[in-house]
N, C-alpha and C. Protein backbone atom coordinates (compact mmCIF):
# COMPACT_ATOMS: atom_id res chain seq x y z
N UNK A 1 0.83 -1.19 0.00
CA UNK A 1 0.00 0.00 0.00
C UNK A 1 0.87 1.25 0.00
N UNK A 2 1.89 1.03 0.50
CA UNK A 2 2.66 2.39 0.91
C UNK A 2 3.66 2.79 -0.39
N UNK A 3 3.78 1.57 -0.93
CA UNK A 3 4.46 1.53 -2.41
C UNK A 3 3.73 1.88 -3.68
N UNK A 4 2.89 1.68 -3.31
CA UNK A 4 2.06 2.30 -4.65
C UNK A 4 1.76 3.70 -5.12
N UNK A 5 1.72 4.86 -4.19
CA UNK A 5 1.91 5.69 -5.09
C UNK A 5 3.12 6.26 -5.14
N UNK A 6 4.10 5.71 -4.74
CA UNK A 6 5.54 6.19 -5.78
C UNK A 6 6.15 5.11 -6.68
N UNK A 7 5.14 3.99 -6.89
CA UNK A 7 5.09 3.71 -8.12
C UNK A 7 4.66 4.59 -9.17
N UNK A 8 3.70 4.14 -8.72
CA UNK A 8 2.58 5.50 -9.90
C UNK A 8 3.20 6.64 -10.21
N UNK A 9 3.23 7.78 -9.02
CA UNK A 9 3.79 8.62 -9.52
C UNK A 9 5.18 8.58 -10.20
N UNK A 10 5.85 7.96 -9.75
CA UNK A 10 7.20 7.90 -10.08
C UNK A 10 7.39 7.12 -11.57
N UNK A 11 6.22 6.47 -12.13
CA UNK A 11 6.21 5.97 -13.51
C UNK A 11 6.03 7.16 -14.15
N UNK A 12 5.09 8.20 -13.59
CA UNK A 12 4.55 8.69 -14.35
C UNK A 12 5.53 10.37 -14.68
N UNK A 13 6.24 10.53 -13.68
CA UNK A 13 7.17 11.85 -13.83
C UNK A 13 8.67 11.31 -13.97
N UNK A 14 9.13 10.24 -13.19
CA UNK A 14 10.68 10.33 -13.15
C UNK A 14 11.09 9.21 -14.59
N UNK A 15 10.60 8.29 -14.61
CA UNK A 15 10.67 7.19 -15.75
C UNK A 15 10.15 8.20 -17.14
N UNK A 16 9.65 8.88 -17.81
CA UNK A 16 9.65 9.99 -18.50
C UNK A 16 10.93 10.59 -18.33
N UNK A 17 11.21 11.57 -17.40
CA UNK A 17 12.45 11.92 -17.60
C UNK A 17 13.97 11.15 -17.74
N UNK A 18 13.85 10.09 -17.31
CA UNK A 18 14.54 9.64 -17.53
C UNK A 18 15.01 9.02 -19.26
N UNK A 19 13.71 8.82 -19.44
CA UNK A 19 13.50 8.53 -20.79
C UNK A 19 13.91 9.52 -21.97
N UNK A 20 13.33 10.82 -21.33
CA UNK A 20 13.89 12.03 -21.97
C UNK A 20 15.24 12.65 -22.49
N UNK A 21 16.08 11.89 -21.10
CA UNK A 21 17.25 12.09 -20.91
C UNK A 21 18.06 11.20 -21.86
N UNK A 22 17.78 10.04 -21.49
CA UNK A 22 18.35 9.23 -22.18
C UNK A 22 18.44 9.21 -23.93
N UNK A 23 16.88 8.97 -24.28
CA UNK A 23 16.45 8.96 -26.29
C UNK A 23 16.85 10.05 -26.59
N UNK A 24 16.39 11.30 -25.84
CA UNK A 24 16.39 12.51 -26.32
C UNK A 24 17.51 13.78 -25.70
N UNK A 25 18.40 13.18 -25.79
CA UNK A 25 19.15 14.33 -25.03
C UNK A 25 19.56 15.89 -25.42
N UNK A 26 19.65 16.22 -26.62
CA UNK A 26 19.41 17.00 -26.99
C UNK A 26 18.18 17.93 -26.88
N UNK A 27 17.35 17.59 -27.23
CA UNK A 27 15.69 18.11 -27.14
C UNK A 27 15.07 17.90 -25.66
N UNK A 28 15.71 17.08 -24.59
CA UNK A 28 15.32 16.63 -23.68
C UNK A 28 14.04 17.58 -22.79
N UNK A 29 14.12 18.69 -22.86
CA UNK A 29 13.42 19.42 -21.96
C UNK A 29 12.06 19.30 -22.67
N UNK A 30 12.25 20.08 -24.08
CA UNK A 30 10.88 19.91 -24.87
C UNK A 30 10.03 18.26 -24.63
N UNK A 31 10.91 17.28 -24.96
CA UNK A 31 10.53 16.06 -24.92
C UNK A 31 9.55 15.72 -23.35
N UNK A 32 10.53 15.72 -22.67
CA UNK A 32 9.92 15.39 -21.15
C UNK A 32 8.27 16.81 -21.19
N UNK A 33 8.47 18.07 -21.69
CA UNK A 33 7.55 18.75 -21.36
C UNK A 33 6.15 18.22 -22.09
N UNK A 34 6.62 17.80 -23.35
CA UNK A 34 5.41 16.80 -24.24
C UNK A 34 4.93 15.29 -23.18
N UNK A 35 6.22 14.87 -22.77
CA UNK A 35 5.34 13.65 -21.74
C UNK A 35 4.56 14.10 -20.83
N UNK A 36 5.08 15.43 -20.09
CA UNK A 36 3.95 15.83 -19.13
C UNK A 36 2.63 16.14 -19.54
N UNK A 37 2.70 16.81 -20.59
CA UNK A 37 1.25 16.88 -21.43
C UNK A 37 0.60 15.89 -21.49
N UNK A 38 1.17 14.70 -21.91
CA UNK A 38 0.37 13.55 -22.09
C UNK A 38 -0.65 12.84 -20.66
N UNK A 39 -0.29 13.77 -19.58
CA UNK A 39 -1.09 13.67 -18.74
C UNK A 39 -2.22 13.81 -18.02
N UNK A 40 -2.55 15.03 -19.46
CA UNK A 40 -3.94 15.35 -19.95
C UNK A 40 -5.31 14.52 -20.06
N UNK A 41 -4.63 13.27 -20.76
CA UNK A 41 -5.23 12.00 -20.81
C UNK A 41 -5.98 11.78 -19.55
N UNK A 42 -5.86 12.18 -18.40
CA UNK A 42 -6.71 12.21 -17.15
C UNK A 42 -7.64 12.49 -16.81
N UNK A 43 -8.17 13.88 -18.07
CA UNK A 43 -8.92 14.62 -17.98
C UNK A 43 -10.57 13.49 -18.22
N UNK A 44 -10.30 12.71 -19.01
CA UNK A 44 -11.63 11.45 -18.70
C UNK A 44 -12.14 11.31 -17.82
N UNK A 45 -11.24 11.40 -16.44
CA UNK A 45 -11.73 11.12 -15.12
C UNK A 45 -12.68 11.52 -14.94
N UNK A 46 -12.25 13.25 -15.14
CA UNK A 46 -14.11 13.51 -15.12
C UNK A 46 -15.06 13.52 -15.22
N UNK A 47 -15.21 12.55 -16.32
CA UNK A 47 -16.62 11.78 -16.99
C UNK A 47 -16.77 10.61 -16.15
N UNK A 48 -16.35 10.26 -14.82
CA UNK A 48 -16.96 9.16 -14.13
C UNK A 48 -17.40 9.61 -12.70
N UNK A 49 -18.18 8.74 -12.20
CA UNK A 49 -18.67 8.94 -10.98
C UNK A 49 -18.59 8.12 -9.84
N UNK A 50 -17.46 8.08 -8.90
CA UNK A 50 -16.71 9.61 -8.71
C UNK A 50 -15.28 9.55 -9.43
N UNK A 51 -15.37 11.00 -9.83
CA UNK A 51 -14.31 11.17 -10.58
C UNK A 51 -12.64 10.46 -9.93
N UNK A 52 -12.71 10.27 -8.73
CA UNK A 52 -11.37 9.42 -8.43
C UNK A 52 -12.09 8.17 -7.17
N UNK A 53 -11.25 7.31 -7.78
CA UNK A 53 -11.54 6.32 -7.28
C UNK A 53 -10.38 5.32 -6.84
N UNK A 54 -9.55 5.18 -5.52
CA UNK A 54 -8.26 5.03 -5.76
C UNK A 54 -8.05 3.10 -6.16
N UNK A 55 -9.62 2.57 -5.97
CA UNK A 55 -9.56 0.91 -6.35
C UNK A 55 -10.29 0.72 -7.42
N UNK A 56 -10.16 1.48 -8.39
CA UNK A 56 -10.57 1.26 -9.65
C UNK A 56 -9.58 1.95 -11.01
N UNK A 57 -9.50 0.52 -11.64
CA UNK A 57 -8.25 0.69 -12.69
C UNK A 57 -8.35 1.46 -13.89
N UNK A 58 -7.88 2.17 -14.23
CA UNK A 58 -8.24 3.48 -15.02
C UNK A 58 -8.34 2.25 -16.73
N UNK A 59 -7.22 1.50 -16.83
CA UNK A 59 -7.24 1.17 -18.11
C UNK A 59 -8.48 0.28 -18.59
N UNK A 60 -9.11 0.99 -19.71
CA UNK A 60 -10.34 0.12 -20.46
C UNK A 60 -11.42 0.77 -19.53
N UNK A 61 -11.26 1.55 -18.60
CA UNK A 61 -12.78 2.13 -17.86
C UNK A 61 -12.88 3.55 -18.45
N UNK A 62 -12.11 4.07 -18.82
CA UNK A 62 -11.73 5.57 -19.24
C UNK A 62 -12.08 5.81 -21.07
N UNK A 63 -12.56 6.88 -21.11
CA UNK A 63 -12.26 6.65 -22.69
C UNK A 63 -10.78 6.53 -23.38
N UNK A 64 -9.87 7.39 -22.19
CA UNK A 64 -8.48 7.85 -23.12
C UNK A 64 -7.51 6.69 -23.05
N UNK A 65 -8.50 5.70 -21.89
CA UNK A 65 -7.47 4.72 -21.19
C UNK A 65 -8.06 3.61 -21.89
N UNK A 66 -8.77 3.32 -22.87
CA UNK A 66 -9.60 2.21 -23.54
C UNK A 66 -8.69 1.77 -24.74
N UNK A 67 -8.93 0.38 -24.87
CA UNK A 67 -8.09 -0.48 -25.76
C UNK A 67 -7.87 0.56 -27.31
N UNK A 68 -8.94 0.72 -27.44
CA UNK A 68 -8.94 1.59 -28.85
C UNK A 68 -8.37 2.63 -28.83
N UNK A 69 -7.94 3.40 -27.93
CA UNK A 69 -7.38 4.77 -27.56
C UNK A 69 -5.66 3.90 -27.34
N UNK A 70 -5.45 3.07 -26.52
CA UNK A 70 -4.30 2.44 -26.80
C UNK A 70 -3.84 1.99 -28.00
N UNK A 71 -4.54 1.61 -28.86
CA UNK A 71 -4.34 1.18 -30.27
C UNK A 71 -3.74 2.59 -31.44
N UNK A 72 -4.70 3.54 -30.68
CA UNK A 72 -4.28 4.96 -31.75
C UNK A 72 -3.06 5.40 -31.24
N UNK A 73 -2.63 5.32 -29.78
CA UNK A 73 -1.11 5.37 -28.81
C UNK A 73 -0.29 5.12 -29.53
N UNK A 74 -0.28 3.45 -29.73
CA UNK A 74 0.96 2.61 -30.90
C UNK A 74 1.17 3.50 -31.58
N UNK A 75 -0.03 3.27 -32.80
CA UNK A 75 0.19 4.02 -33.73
C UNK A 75 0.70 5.34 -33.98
N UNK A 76 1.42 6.11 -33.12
CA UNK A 76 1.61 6.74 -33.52
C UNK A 76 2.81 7.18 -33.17
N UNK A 77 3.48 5.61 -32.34
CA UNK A 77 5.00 5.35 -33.25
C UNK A 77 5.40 4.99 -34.18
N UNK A 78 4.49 4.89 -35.04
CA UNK A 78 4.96 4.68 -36.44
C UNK A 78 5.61 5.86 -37.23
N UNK A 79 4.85 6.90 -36.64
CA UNK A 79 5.38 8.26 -37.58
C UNK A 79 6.66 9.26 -36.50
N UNK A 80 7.01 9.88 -37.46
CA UNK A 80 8.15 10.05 -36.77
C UNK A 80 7.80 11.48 -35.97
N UNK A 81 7.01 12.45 -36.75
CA UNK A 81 6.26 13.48 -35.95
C UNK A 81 5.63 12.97 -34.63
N UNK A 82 4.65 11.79 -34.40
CA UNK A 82 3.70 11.90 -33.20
C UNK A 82 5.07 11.13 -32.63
N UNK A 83 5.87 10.18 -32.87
CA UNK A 83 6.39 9.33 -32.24
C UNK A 83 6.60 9.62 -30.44
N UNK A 84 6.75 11.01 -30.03
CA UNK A 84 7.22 11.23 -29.07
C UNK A 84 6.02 11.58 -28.45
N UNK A 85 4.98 12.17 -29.04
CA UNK A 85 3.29 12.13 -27.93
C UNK A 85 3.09 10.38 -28.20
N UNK A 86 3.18 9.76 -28.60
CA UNK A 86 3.39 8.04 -28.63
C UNK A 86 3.31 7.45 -27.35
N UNK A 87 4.90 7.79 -27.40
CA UNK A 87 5.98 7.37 -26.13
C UNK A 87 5.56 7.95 -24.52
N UNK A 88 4.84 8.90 -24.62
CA UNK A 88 4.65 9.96 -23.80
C UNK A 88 3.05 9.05 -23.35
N UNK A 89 2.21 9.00 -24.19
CA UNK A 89 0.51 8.48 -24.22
C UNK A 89 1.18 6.85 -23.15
N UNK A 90 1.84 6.03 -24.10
CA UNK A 90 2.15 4.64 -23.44
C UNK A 90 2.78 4.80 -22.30
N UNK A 91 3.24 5.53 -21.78
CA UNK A 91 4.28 5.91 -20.68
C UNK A 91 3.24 5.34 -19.67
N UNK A 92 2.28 7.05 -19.72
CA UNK A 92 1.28 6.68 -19.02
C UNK A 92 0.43 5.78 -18.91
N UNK A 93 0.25 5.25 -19.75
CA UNK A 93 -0.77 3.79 -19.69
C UNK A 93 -0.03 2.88 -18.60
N UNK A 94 1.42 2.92 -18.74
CA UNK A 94 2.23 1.61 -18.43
C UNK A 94 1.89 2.16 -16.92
N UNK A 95 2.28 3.42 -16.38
CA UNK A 95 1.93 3.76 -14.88
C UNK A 95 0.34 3.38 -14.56
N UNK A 96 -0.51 3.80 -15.55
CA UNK A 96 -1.57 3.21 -14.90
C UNK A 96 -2.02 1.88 -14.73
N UNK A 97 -1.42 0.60 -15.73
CA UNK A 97 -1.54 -0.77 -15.91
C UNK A 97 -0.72 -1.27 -14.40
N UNK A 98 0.42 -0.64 -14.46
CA UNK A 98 1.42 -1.20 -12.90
C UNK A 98 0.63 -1.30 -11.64
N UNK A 99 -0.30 0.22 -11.74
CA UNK A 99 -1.20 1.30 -10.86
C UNK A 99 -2.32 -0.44 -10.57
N UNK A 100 -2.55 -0.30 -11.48
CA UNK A 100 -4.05 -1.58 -11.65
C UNK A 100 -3.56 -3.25 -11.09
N UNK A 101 -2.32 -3.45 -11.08
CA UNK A 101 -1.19 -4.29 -10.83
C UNK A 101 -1.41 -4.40 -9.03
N UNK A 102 -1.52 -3.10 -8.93
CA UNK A 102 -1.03 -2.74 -7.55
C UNK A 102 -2.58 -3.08 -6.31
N UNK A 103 -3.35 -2.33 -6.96
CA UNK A 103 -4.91 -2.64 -6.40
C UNK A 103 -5.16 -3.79 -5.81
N UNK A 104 -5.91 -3.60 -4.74
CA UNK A 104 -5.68 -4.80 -3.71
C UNK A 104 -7.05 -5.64 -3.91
């Protein structure tokens, strides 16, 4: 219990930067500032009731967090423009799948 939210969080801000650091070192700041964006994706929450719920798994209950919304994620490492809102979209999924991992 006490591990879980610096899992979470810590998937969700330091594993990004690190990531940033690493692929992108040059661009790194822009990069990591695009992963933080991708945290937007949250904003679904608000379409449920109640909007937080700390034992309920965001992935496939959410619209942004739904298989099909993961599917458009991939995709869009294919191109070399989205590649990095991509990387940034899956990041977060992966913190919230760990997140769902974690739920007791």
């Amino acid at each position: 219990m006490f591990l879980r939210p610096f899992a979470h969080y810590g998937l969700h801000f330091i594993f990004p930067l690190l990531i940033a650091l690493f692929l992108y070192r040059k661009t790194w700041k822009t990069t990591y500032f695009i992963f933080l964006l991708c945290m937007l994706i949250d904003l679904d929450h608000l379409l449920a009731t109640p909007i937080f719920d700390p034992n309920r798994c965001s992935i496939n209950f959410h619209p942004l967090h739904s298989y099909y919304a993961i599917a458009i994620y991939v995709g869009f490492l294919i191109f070399k423009k989205t590649r990095i809102l991509g990387i940034g979209l899956l990041l977060h999924i992966l913190a919230d799948t760990v997140d769902c991992w974690m739920i007791q």
